[in-house]
N, C-alpha and C. Protein backbone atom coordinates (compact mmCIF):
# COMPACT_ATOMS: atom_id res chain seq x y z
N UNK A 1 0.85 -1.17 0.00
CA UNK A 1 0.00 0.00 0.00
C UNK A 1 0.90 1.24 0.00
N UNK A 2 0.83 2.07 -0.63
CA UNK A 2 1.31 3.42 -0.63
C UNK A 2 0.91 4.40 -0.33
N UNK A 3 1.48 5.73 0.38
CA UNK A 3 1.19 6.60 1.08
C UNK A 3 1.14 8.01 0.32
N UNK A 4 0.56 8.87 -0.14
CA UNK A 4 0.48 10.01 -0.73
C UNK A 4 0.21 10.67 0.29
N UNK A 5 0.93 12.37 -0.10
CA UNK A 5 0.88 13.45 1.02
C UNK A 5 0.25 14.63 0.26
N UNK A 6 -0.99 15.22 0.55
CA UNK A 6 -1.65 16.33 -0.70
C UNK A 6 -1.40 17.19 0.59
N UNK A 7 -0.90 18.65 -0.57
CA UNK A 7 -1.92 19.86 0.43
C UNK A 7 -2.69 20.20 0.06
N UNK A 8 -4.04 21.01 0.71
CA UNK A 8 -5.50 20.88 0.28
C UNK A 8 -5.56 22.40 1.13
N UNK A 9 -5.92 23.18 0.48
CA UNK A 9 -6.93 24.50 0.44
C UNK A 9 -7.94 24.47 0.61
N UNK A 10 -8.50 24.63 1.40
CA UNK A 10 -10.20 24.20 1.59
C UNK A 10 -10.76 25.55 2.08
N UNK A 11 -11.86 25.70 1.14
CA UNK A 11 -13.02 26.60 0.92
C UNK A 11 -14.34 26.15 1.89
N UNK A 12 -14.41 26.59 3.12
CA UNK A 12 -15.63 26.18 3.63
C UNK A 12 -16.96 26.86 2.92
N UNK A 13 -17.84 26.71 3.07
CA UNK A 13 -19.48 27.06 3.25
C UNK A 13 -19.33 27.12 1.53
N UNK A 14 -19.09 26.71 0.56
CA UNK A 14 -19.48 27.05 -0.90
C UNK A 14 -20.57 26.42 -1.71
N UNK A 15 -21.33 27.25 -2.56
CA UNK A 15 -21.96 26.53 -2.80
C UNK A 15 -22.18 24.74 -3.43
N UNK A 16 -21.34 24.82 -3.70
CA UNK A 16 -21.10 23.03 -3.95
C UNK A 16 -19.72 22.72 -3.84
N UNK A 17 -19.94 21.32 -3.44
CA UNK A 17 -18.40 20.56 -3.03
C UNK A 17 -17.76 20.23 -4.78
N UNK A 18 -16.28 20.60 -4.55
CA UNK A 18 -15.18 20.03 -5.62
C UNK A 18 -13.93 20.37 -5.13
N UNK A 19 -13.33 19.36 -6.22
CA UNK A 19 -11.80 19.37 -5.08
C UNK A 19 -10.88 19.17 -6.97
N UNK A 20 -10.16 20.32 -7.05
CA UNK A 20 -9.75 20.68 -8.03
C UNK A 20 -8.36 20.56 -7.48
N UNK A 21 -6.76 20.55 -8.72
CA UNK A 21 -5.82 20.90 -8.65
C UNK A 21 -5.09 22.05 -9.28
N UNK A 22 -3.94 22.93 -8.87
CA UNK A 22 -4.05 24.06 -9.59
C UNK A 22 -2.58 23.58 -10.02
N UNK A 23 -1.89 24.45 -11.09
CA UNK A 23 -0.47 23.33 -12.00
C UNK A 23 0.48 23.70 -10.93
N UNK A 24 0.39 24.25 -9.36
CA UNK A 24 1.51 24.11 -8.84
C UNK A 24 1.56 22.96 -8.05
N UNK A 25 0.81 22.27 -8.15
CA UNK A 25 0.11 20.74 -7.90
C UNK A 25 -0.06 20.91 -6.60
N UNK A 26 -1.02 21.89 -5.61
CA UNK A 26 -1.57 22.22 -4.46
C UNK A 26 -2.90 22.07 -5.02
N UNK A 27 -3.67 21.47 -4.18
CA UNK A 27 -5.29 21.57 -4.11
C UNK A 27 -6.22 21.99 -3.77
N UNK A 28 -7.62 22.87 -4.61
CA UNK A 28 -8.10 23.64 -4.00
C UNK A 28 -9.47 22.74 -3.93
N UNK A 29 -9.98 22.68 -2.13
CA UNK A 29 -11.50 21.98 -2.25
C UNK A 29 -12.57 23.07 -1.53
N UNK A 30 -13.59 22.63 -2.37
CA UNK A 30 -14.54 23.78 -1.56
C UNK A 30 -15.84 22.87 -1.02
N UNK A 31 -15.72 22.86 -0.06
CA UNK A 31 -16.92 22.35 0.29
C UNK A 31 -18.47 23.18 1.19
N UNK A 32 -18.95 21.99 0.99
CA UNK A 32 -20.57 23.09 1.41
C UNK A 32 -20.54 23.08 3.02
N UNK A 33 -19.90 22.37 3.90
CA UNK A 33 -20.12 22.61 5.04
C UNK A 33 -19.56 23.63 5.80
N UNK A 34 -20.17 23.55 6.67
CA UNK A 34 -19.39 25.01 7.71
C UNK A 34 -18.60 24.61 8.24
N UNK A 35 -16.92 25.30 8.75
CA UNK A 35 -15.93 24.87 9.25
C UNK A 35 -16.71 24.64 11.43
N UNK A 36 -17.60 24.05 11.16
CA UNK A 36 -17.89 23.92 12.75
C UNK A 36 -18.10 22.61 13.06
N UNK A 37 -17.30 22.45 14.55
CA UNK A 37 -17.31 21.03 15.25
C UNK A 37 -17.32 20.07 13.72
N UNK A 38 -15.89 19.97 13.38
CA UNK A 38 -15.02 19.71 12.51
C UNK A 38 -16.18 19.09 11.00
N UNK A 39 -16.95 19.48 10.78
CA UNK A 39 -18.10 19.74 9.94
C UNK A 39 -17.39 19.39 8.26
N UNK A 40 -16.39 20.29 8.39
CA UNK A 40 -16.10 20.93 6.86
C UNK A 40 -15.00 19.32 6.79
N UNK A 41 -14.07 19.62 7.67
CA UNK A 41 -13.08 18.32 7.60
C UNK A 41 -13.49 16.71 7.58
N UNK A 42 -14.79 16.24 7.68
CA UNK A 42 -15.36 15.16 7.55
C UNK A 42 -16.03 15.61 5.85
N UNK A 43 -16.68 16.80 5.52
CA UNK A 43 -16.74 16.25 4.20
C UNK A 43 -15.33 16.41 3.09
N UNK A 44 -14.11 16.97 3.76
CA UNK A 44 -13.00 17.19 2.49
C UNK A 44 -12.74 15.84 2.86
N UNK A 45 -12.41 14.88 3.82
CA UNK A 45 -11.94 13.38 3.54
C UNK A 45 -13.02 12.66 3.35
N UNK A 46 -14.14 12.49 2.81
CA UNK A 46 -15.29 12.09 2.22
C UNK A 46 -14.76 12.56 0.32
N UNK A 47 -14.89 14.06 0.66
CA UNK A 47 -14.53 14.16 -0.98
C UNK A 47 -13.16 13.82 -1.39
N UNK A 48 -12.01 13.74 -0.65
CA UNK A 48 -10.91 13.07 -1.06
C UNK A 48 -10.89 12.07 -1.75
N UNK A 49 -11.40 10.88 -0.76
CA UNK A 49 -11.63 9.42 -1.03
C UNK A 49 -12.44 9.38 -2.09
N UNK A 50 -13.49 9.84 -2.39
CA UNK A 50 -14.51 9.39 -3.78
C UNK A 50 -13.54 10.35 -4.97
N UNK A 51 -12.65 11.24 -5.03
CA UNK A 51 -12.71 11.47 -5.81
C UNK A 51 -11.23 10.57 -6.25
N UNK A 52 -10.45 9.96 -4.86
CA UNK A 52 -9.55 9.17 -5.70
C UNK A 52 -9.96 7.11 -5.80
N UNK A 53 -11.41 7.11 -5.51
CA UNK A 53 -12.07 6.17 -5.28
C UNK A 53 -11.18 5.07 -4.44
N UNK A 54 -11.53 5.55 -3.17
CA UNK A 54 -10.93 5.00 -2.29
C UNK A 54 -11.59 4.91 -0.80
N UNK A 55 -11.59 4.21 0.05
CA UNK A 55 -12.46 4.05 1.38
C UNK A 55 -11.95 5.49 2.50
N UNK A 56 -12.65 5.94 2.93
CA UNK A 56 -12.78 7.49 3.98
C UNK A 56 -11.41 7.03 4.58
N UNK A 57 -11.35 5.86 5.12
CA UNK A 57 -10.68 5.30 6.16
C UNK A 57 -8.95 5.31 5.52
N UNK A 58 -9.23 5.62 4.99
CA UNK A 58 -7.93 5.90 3.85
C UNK A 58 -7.35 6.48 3.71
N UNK A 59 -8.33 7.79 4.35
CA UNK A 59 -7.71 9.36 4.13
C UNK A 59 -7.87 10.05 5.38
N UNK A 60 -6.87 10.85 5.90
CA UNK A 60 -6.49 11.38 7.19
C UNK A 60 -5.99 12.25 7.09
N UNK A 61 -6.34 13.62 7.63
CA UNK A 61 -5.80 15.22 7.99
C UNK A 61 -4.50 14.70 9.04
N UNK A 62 -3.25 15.26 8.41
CA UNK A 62 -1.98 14.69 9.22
C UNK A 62 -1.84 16.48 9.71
N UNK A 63 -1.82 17.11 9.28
CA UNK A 63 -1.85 18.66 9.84
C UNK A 63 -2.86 19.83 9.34
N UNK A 64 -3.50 20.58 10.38
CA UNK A 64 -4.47 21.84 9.98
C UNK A 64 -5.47 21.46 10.00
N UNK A 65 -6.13 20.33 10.96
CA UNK A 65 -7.12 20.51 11.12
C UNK A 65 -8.19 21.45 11.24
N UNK A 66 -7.81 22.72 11.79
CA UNK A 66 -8.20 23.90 12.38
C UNK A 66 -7.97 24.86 11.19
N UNK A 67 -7.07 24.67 10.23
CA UNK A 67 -7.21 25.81 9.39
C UNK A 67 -7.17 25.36 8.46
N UNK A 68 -7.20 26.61 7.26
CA UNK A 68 -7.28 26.19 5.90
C UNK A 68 -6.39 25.44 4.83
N UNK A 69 -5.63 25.76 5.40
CA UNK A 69 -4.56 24.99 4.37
C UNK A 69 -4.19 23.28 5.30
N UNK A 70 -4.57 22.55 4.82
CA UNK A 70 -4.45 20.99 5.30
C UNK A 70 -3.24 20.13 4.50
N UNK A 71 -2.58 19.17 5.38
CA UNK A 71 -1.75 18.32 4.87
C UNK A 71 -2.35 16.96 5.11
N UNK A 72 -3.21 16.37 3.70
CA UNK A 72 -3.73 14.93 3.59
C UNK A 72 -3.21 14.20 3.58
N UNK A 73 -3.33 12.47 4.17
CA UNK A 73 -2.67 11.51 3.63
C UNK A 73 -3.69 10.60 3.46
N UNK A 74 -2.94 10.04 1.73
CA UNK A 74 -4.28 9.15 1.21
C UNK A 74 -3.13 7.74 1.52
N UNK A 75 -3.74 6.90 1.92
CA UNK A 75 -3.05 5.43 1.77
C UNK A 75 -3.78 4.49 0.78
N UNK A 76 -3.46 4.79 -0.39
CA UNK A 76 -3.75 4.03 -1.57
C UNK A 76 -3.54 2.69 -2.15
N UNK A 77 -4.71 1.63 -1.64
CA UNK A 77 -4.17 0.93 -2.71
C UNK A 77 -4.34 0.26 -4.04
N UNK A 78 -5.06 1.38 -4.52
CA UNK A 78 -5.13 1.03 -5.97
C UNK A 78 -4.10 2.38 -6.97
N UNK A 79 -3.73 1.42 -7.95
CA UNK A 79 -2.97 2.15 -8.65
C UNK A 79 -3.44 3.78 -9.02
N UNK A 80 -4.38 3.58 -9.42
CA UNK A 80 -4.98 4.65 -9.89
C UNK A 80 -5.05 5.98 -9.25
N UNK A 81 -5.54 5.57 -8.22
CA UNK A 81 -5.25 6.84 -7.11
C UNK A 81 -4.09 7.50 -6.98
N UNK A 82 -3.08 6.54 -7.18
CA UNK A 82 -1.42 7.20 -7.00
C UNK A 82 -1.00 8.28 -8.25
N UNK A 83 -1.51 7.41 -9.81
CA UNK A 83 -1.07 8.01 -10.40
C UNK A 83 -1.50 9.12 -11.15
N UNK A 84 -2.99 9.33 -10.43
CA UNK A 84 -3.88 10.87 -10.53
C UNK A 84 -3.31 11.77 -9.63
N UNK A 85 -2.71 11.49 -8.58
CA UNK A 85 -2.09 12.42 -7.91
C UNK A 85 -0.82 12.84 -8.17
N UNK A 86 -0.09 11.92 -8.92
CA UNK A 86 1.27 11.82 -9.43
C UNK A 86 1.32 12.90 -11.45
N UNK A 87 0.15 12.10 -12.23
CA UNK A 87 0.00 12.99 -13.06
C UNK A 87 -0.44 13.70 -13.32
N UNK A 88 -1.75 14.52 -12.57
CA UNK A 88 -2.19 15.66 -12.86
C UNK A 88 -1.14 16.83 -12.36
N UNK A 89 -0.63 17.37 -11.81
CA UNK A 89 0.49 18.19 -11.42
C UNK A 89 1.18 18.34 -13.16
N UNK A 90 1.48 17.79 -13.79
CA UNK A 90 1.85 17.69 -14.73
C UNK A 90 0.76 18.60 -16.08
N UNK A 91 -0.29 18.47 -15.76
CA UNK A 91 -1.39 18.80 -16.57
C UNK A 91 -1.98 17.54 -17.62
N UNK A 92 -1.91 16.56 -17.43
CA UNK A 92 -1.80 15.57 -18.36
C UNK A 92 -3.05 14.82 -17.97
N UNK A 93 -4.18 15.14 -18.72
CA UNK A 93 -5.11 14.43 -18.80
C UNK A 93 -5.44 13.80 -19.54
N UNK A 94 -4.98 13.57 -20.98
CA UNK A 94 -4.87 12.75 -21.59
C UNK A 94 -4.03 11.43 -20.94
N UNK A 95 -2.96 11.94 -20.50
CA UNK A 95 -2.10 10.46 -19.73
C UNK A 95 -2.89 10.14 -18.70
N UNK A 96 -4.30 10.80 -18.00
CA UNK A 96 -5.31 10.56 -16.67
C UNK A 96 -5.92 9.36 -17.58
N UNK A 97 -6.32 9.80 -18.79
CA UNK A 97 -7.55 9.06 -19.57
C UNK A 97 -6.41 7.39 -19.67
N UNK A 98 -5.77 7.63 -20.66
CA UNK A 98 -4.98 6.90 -20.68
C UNK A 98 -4.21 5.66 -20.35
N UNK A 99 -3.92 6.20 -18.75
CA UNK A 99 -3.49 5.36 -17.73
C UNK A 99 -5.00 4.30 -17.35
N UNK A 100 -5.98 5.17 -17.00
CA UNK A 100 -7.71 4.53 -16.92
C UNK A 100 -7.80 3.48 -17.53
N UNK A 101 -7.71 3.23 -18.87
CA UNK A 101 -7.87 2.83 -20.20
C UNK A 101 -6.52 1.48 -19.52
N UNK A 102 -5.70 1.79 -19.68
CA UNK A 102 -4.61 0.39 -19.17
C UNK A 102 -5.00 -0.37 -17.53
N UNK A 103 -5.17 0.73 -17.04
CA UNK A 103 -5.73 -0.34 -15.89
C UNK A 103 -6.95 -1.05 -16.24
N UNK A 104 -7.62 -0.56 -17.06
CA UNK A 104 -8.81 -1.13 -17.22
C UNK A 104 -8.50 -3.05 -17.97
N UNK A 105 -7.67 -2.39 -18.51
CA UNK A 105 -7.00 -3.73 -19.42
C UNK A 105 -6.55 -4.72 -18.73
N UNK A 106 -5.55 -4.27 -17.26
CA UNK A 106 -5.10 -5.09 -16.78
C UNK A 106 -6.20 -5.73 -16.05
N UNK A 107 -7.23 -5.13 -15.63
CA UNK A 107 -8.01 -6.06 -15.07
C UNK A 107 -8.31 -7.38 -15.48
N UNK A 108 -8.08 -7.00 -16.88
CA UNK A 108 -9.05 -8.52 -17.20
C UNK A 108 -7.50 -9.74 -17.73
N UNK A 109 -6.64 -9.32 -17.43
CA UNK A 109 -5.58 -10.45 -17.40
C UNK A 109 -5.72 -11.37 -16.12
């Protein structure tokens, strides 16, 4: 299993949850909850995990709980997750699609 370390910008109270990357490969999430009695931080590791399809339990605020700028750790173990975090920084969504497309392949070996 492998360990990824994101930093995450988090936008409390917005109108809808997304969790975007910007090309200095820092992450900006906005979510709809209010930063109260840790509110906002149960849905950014909710939206972490689904968006690198992966179990909640997976993903853990290692620093900043309390403020905005957070240091995540996803413990991944599917490929995929690693290497969306590994190639988007890059801008390469074609190599996102791509990579999809080969795992998909390997499945069925």
């Amino acid at each position: 299993m492998a360990t990824v370390l994101m930093q995450i910008k988090v936008k409390p109270k917005a109108r809808a949850s997304s969790l975007m990357q910007a090309p200095d490969g820092t992450w900006l999430a906005k979510v709809k909850s209010p930063p109260v009695d840790g509110k906002a931080n149960e849905e950014l590791v909710a939206l972490v995990a689904e968006h690198f399809r992966c179990r909640k339990a997976a993903v853990s605020i290692k620093s900043g709980a309390s403020g905005r700028m957070k240091l995540v750790k996803v413990q991944a173990s599917s490929v995929r997750a690693i290497v969306v975090v590994v190639a988007l920084p890059l801008g390469t969504l074609f190599l996102h699609r791509r990579i999809d497309r080969h795992i998909q392949s390997l499945k069925g070996l």
